[in-house]
N, C-alpha and C. Protein backbone atom coordinates (compact mmCIF):
# COMPACT_ATOMS: atom_id res chain seq x y z
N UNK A 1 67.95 104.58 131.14
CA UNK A 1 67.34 104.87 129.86
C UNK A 1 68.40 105.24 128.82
N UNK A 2 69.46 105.87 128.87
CA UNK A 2 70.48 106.45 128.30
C UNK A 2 71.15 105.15 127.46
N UNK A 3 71.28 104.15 128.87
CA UNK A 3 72.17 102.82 127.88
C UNK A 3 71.41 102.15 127.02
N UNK A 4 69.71 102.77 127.10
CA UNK A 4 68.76 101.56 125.73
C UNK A 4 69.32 102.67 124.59
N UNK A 5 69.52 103.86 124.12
CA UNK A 5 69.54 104.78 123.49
C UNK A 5 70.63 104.71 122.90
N UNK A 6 71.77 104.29 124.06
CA UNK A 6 72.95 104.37 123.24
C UNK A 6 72.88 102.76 122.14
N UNK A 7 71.93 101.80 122.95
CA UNK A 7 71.96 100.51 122.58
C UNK A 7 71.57 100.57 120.94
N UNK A 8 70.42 101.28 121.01
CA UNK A 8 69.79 101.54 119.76
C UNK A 8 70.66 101.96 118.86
N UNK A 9 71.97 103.02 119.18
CA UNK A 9 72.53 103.67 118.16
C UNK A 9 73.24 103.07 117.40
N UNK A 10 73.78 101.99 118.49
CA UNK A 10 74.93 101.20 118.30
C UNK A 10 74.36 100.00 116.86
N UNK A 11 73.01 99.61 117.37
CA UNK A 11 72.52 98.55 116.54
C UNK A 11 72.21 99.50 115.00
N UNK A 12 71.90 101.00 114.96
CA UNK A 12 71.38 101.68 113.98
C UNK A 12 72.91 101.65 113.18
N UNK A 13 73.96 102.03 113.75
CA UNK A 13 75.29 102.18 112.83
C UNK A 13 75.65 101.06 112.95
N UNK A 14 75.81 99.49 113.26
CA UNK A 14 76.17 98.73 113.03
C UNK A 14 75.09 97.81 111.54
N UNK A 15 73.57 98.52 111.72
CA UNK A 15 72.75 98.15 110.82
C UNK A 15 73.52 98.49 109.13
N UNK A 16 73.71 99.94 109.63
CA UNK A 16 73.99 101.11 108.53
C UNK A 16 75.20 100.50 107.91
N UNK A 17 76.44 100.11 108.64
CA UNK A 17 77.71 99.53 108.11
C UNK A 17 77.47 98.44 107.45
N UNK A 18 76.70 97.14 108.18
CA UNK A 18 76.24 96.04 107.15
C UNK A 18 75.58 96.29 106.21
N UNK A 19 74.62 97.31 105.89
CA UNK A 19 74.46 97.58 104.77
C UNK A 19 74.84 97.92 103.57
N UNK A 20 76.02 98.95 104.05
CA UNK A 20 77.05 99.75 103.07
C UNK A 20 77.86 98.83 102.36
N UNK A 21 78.51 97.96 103.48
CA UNK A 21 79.30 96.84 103.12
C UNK A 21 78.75 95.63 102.27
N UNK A 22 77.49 95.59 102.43
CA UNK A 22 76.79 94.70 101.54
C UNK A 22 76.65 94.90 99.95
N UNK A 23 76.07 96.16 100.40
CA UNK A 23 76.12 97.02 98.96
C UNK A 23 77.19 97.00 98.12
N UNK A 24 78.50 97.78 98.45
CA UNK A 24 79.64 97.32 97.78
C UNK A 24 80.11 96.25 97.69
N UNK A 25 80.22 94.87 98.32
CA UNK A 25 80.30 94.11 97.85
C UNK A 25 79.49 93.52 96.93
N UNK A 26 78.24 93.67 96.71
CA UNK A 26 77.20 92.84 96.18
C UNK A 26 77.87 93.65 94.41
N UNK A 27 77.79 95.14 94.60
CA UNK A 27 78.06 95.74 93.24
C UNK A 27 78.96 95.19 92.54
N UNK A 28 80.63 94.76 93.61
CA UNK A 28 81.70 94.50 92.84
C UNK A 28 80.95 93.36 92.61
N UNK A 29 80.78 92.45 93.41
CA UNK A 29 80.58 90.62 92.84
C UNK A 29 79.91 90.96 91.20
N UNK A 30 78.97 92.01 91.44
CA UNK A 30 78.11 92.12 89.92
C UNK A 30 78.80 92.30 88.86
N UNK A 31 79.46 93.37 89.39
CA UNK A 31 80.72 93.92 88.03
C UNK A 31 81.50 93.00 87.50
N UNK A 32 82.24 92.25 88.71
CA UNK A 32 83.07 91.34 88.21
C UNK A 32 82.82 90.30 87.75
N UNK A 33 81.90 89.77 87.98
CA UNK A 33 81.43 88.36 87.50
C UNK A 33 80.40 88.86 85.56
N UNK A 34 80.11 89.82 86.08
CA UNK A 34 79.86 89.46 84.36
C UNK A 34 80.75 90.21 83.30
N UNK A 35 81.89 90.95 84.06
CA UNK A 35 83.20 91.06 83.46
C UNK A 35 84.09 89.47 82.84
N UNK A 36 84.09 88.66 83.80
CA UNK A 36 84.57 87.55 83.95
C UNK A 36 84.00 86.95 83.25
N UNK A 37 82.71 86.59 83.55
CA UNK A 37 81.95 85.79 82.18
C UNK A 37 81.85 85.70 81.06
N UNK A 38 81.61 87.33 80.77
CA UNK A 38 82.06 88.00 79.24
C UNK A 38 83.29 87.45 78.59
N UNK A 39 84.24 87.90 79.12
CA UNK A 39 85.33 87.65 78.96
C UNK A 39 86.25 86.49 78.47
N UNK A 40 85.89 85.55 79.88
CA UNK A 40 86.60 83.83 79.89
C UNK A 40 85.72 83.01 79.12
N UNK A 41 84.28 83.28 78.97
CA UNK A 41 83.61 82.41 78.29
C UNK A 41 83.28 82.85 76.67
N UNK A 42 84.00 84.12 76.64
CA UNK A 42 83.88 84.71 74.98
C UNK A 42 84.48 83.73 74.14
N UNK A 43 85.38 82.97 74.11
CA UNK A 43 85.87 82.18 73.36
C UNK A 43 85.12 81.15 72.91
N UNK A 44 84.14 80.91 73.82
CA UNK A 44 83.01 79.76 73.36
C UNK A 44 81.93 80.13 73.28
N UNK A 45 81.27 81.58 74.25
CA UNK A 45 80.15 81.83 74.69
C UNK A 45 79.88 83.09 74.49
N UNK A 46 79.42 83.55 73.26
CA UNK A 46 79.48 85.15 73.28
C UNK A 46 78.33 85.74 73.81
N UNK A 47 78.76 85.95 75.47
CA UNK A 47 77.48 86.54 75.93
C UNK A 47 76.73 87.94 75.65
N UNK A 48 77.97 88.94 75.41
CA UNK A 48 77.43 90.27 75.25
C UNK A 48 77.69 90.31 73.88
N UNK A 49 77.69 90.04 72.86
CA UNK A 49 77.05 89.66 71.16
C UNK A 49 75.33 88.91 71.49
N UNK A 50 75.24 88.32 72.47
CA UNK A 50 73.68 87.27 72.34
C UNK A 50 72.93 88.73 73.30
N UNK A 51 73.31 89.25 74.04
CA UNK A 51 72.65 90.13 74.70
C UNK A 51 72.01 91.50 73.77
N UNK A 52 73.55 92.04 72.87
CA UNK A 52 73.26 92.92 72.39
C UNK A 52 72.15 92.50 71.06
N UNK A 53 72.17 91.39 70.71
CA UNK A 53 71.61 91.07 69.57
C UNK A 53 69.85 90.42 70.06
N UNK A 54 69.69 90.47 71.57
CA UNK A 54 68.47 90.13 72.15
C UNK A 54 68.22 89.04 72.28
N UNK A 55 69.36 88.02 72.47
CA UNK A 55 69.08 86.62 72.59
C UNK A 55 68.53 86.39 73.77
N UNK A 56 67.37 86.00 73.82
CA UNK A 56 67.05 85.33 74.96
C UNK A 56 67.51 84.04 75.75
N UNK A 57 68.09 83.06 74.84
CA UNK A 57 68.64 82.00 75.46
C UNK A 57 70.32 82.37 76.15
N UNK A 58 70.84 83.42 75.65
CA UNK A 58 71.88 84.22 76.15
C UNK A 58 71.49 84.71 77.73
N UNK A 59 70.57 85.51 77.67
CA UNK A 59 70.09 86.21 78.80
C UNK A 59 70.07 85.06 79.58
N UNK A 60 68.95 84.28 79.34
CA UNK A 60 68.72 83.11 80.45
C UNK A 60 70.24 82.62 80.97
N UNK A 61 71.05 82.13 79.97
CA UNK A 61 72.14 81.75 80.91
C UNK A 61 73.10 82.91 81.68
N UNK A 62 72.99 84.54 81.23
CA UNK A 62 73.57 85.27 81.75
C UNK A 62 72.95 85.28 83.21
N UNK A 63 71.74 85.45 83.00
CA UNK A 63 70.85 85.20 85.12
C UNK A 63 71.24 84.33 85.15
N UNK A 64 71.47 83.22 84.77
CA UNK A 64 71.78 81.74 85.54
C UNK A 64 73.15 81.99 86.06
N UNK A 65 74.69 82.98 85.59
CA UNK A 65 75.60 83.13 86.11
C UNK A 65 75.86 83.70 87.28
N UNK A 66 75.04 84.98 87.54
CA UNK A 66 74.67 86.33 88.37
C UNK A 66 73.98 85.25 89.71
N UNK A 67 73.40 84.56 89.73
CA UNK A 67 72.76 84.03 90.25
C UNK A 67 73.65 83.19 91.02
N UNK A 68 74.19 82.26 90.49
CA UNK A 68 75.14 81.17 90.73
C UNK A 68 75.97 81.89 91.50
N UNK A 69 76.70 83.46 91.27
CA UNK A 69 77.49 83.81 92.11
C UNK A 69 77.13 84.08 92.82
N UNK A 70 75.96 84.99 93.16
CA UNK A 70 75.32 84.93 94.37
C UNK A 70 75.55 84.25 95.40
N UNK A 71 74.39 83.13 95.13
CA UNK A 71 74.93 82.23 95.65
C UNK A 71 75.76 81.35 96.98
N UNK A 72 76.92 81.15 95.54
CA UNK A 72 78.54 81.10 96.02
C UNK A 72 78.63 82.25 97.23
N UNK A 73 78.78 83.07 96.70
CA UNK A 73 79.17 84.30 97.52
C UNK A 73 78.74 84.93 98.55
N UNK A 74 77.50 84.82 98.64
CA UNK A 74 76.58 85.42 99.72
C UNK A 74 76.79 85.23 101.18
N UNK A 75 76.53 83.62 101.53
CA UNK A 75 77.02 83.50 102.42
C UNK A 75 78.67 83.58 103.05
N UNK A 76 79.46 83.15 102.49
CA UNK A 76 80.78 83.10 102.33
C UNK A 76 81.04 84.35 102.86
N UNK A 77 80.63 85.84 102.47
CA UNK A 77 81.02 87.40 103.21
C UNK A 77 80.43 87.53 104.46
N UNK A 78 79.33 86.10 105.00
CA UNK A 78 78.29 87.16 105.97
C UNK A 78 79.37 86.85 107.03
N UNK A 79 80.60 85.82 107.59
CA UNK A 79 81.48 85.82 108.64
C UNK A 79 82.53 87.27 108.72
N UNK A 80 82.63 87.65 107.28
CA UNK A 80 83.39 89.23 107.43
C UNK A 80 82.92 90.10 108.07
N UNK A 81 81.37 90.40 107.64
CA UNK A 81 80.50 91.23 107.81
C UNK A 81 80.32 91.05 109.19
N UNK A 82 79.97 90.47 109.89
CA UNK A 82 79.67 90.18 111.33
C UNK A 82 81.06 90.06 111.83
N UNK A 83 82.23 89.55 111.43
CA UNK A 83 83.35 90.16 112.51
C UNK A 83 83.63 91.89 112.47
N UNK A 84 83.60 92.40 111.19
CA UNK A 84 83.15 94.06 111.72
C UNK A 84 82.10 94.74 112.32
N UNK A 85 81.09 94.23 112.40
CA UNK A 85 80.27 94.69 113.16
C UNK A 85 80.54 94.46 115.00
N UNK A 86 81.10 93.02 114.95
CA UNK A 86 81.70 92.79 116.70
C UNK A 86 82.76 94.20 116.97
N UNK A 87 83.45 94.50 115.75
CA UNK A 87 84.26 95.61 116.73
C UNK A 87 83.65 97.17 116.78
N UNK A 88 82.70 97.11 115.57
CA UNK A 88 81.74 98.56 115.95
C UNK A 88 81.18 98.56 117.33
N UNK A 89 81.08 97.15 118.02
CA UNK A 89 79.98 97.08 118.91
C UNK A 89 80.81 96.61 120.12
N UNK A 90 82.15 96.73 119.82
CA UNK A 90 83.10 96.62 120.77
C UNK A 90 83.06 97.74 121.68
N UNK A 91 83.15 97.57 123.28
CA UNK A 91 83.02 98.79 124.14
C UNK A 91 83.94 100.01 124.12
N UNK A 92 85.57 99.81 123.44
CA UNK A 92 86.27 100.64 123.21
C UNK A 92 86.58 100.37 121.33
N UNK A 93 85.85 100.41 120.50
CA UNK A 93 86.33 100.27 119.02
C UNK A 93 87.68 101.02 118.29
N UNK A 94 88.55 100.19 117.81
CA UNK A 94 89.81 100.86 117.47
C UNK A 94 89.96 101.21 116.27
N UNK A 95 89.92 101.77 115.72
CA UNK A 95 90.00 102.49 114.35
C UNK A 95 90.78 101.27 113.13
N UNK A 96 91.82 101.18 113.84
CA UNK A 96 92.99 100.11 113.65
C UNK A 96 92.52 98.57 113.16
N UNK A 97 91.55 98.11 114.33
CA UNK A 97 90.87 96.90 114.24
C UNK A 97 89.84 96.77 112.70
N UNK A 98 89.03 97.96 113.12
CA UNK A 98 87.98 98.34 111.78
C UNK A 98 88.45 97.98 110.37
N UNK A 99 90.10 98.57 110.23
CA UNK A 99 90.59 98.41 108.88
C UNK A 99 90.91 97.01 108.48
N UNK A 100 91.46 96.45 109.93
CA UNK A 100 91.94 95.19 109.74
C UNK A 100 90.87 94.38 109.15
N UNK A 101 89.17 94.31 110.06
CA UNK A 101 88.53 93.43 109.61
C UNK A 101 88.14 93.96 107.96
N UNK A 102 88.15 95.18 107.67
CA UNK A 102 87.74 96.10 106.29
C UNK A 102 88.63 94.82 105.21
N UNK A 103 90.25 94.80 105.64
CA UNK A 103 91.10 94.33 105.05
C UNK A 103 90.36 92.31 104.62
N UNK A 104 90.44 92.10 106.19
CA UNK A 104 89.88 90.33 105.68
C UNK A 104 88.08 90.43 105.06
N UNK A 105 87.39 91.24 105.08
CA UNK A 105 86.41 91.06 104.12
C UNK A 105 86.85 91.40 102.82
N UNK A 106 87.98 92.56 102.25
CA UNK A 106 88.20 92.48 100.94
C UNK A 106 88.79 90.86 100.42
N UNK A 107 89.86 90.48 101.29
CA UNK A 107 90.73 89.26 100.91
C UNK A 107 89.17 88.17 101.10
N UNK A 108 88.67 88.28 101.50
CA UNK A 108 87.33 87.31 102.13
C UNK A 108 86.50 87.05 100.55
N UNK A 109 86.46 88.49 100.38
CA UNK A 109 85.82 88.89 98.78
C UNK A 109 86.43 87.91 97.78
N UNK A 110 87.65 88.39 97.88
CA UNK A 110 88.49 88.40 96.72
C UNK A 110 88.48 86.63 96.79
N UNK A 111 88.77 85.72 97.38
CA UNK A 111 89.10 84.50 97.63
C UNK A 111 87.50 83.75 97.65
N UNK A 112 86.55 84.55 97.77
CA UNK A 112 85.42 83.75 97.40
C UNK A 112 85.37 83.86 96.07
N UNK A 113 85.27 84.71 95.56
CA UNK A 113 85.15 85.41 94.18
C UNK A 113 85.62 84.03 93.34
N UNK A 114 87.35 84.27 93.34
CA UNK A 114 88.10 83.09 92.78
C UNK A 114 87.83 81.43 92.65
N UNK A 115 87.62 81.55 93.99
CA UNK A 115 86.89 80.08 94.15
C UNK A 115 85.04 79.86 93.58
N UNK A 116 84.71 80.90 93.49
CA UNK A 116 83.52 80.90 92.88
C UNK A 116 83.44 80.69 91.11
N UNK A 117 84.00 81.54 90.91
CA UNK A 117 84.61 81.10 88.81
C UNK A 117 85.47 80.59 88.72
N UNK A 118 85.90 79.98 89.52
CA UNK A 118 86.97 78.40 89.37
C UNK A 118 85.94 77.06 89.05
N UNK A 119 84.92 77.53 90.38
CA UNK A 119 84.49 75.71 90.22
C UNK A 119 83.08 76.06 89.45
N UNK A 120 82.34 76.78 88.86
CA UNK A 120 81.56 77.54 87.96
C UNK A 120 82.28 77.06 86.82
N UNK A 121 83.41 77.55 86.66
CA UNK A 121 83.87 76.73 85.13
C UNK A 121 84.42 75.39 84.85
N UNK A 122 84.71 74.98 85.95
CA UNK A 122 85.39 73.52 85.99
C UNK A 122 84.24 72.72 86.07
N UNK A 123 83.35 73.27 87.17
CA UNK A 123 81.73 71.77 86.63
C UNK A 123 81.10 72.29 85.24
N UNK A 124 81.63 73.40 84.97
CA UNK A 124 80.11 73.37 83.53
C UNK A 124 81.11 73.15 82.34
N UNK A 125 82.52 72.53 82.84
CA UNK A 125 83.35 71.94 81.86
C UNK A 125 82.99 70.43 81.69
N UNK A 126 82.85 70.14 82.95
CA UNK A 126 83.25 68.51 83.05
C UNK A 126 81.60 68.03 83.04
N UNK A 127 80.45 69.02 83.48
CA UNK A 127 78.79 68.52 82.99
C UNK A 127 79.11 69.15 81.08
N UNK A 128 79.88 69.70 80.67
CA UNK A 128 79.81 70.15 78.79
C UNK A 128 80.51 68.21 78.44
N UNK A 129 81.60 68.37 79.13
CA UNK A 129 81.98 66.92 79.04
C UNK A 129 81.43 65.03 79.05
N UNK A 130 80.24 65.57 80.03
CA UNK A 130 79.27 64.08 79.95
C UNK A 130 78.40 64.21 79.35
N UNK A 131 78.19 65.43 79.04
CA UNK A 131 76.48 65.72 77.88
C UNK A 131 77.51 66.09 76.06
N UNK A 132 78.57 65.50 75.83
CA UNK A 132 79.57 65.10 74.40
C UNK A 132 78.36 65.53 73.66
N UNK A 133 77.49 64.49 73.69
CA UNK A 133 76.35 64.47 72.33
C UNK A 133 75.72 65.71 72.21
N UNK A 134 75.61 67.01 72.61
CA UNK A 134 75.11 67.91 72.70
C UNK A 134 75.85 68.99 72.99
N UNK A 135 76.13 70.42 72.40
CA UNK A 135 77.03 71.04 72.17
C UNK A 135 76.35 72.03 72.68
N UNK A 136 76.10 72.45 74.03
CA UNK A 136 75.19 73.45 75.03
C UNK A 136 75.40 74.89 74.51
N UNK A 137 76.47 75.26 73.93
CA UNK A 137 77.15 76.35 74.05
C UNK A 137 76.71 76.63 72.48
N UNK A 138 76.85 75.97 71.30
CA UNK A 138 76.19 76.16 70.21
C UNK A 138 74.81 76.25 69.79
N UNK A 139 74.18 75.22 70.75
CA UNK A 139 72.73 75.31 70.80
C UNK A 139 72.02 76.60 71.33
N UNK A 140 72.69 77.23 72.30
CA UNK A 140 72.64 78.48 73.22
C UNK A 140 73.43 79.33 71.82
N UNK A 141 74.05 79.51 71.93
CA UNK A 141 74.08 80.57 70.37
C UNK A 141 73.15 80.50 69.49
N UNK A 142 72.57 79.83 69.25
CA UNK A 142 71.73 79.43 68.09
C UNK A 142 70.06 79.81 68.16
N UNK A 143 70.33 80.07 69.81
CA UNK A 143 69.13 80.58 70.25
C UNK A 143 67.94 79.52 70.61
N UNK A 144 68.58 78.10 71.24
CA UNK A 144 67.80 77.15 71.69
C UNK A 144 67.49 77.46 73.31
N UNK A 145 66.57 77.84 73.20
CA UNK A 145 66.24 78.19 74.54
C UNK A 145 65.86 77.29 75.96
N UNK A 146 65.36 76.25 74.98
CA UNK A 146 64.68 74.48 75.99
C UNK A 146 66.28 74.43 76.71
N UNK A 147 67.80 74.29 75.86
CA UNK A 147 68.79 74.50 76.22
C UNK A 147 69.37 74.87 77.34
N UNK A 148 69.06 76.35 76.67
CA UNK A 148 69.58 77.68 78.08
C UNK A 148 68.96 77.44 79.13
N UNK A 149 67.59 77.26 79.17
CA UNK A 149 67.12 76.61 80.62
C UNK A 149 67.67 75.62 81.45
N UNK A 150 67.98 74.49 80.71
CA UNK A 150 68.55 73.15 81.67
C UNK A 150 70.04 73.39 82.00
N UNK A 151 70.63 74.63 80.86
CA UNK A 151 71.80 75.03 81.40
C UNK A 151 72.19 75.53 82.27
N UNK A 152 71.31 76.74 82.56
CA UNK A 152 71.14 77.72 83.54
C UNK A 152 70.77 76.69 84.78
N UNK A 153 69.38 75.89 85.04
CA UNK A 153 69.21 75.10 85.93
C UNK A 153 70.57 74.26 86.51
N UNK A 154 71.19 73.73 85.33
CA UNK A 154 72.93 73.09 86.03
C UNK A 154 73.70 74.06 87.18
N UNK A 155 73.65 75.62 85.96
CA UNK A 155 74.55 76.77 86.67
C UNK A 155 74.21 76.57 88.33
N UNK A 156 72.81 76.96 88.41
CA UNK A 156 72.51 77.44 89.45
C UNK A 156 72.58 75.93 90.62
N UNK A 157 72.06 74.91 90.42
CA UNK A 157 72.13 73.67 91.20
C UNK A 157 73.52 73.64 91.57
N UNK A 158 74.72 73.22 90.66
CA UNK A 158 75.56 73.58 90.99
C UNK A 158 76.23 74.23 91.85
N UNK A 159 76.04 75.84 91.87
CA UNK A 159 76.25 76.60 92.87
C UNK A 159 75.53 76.23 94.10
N UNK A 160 74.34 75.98 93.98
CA UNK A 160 73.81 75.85 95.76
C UNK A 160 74.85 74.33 95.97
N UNK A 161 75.19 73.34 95.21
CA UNK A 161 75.89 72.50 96.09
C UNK A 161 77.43 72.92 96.93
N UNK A 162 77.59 73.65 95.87
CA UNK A 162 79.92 74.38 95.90
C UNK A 162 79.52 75.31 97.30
N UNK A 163 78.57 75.90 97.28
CA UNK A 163 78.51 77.30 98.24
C UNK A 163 78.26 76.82 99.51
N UNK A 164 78.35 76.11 100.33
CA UNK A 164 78.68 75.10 101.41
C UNK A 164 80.39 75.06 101.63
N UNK A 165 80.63 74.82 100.72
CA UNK A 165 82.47 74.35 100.83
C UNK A 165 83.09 75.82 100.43
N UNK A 166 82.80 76.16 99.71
CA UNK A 166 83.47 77.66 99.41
C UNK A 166 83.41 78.37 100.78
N UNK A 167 81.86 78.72 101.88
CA UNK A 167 81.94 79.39 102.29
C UNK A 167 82.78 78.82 103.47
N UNK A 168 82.90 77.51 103.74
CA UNK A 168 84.16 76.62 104.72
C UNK A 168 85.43 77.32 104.84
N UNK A 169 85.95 77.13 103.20
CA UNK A 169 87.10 77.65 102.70
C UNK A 169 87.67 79.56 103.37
N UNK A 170 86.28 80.05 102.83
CA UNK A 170 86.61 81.47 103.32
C UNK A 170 86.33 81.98 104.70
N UNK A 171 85.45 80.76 104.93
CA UNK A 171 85.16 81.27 106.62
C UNK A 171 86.47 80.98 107.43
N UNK A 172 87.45 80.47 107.08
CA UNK A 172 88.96 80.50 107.91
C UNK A 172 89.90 82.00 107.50
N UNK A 173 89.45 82.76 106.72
CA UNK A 173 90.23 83.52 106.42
C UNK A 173 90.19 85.06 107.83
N UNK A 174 88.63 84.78 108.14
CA UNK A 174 88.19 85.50 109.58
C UNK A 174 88.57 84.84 110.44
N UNK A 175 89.25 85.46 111.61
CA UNK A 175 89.48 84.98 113.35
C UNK A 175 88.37 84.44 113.84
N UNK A 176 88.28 83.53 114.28
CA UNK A 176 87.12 82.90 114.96
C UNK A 176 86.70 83.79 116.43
N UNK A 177 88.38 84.30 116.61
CA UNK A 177 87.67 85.55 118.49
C UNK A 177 88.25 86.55 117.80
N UNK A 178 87.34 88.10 118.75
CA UNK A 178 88.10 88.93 118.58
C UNK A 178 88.51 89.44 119.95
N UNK A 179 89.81 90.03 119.94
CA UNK A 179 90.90 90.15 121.30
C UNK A 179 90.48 91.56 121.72
């Protein structure tokens, strides 16, 4: 009876850690990505001027970004997340090991992240590029909202296709065994 008890505990703090770890990651991805957005796309796209001023066709494409990283990202952390949990649930867990995997989910983070607002801006360069006749980014300032929708719809399609290969990319950055 003792080893279902301990079984339970093991699954309750390994629950508790995927959670924590979810959490902070999910916050940074939030922070950073509409840091990033703000930011890299201010030159064309003034998102927090359309926000503060109540644009709705702003908003729509701001969820369509948040979203998109998602996404990207979501799956891509769950191989981190589950190689720390193998060593919580390791029969002797090493303190040592813990940090290490702590370490490849930050780099895990960090390298999805990148690859996530890399190809986020490079397709909604090169789809701004085949739709010439239509200036997405002015129309979306302007507060065309029919717009922001099919834009946002790109954002997000987009991402569900990249977030397959991204999470490829980062799923090598985790050990496939642990020793």
């Amino acid at each position: 009876m003792n080893g279902d008890l301990t079984m339970d505990y093991l699954a309750l703090a390994s629950g508790a850690v995927y959670l924590i770890v979810s959490l902070i990651v999910s916050i940074a991805a939030l922070m950073m990505t509409c840091w990033v957005m703000s930011n890299i796309s201010s030159k064309r796209f003034h998102l927090n001027n359309g926000l503060k001023n109540r644009s709705i066709s702003n908003a729509i494409c701001f969820v369509g970004y948040i979203l998109a990283m998602t996404i990207m990202m979501k799956n891509s952390m769950s191989s981190g997340i589950t190689y720390l949990q193998a060593f919580i649930h390791a029969d002797d867990p090493q303190f040592a090991d813990v940090l290490i995997s702590m370490g490849l989910i930050g780099l895990q983070f960090l390298v999805s992240f990148v690859l996530s607002i890399l190809s986020l801006i490079i397709s909604l360069e090169i789809y701004s590029r085949i739709t010439a006749e239509l200036d997405e980014i002015a129309e979306i300032e302007n507060g065309n909202i029919a717009v922001a929708l099919v834009f946002t719809a790109v954002i997000i399609s987009t991402a569900t296709f990249l977030a397959p290969g991204i999470e490829m990319v980062t799923s090598t950055i985790v050990p496939l065994t642990i020793h």
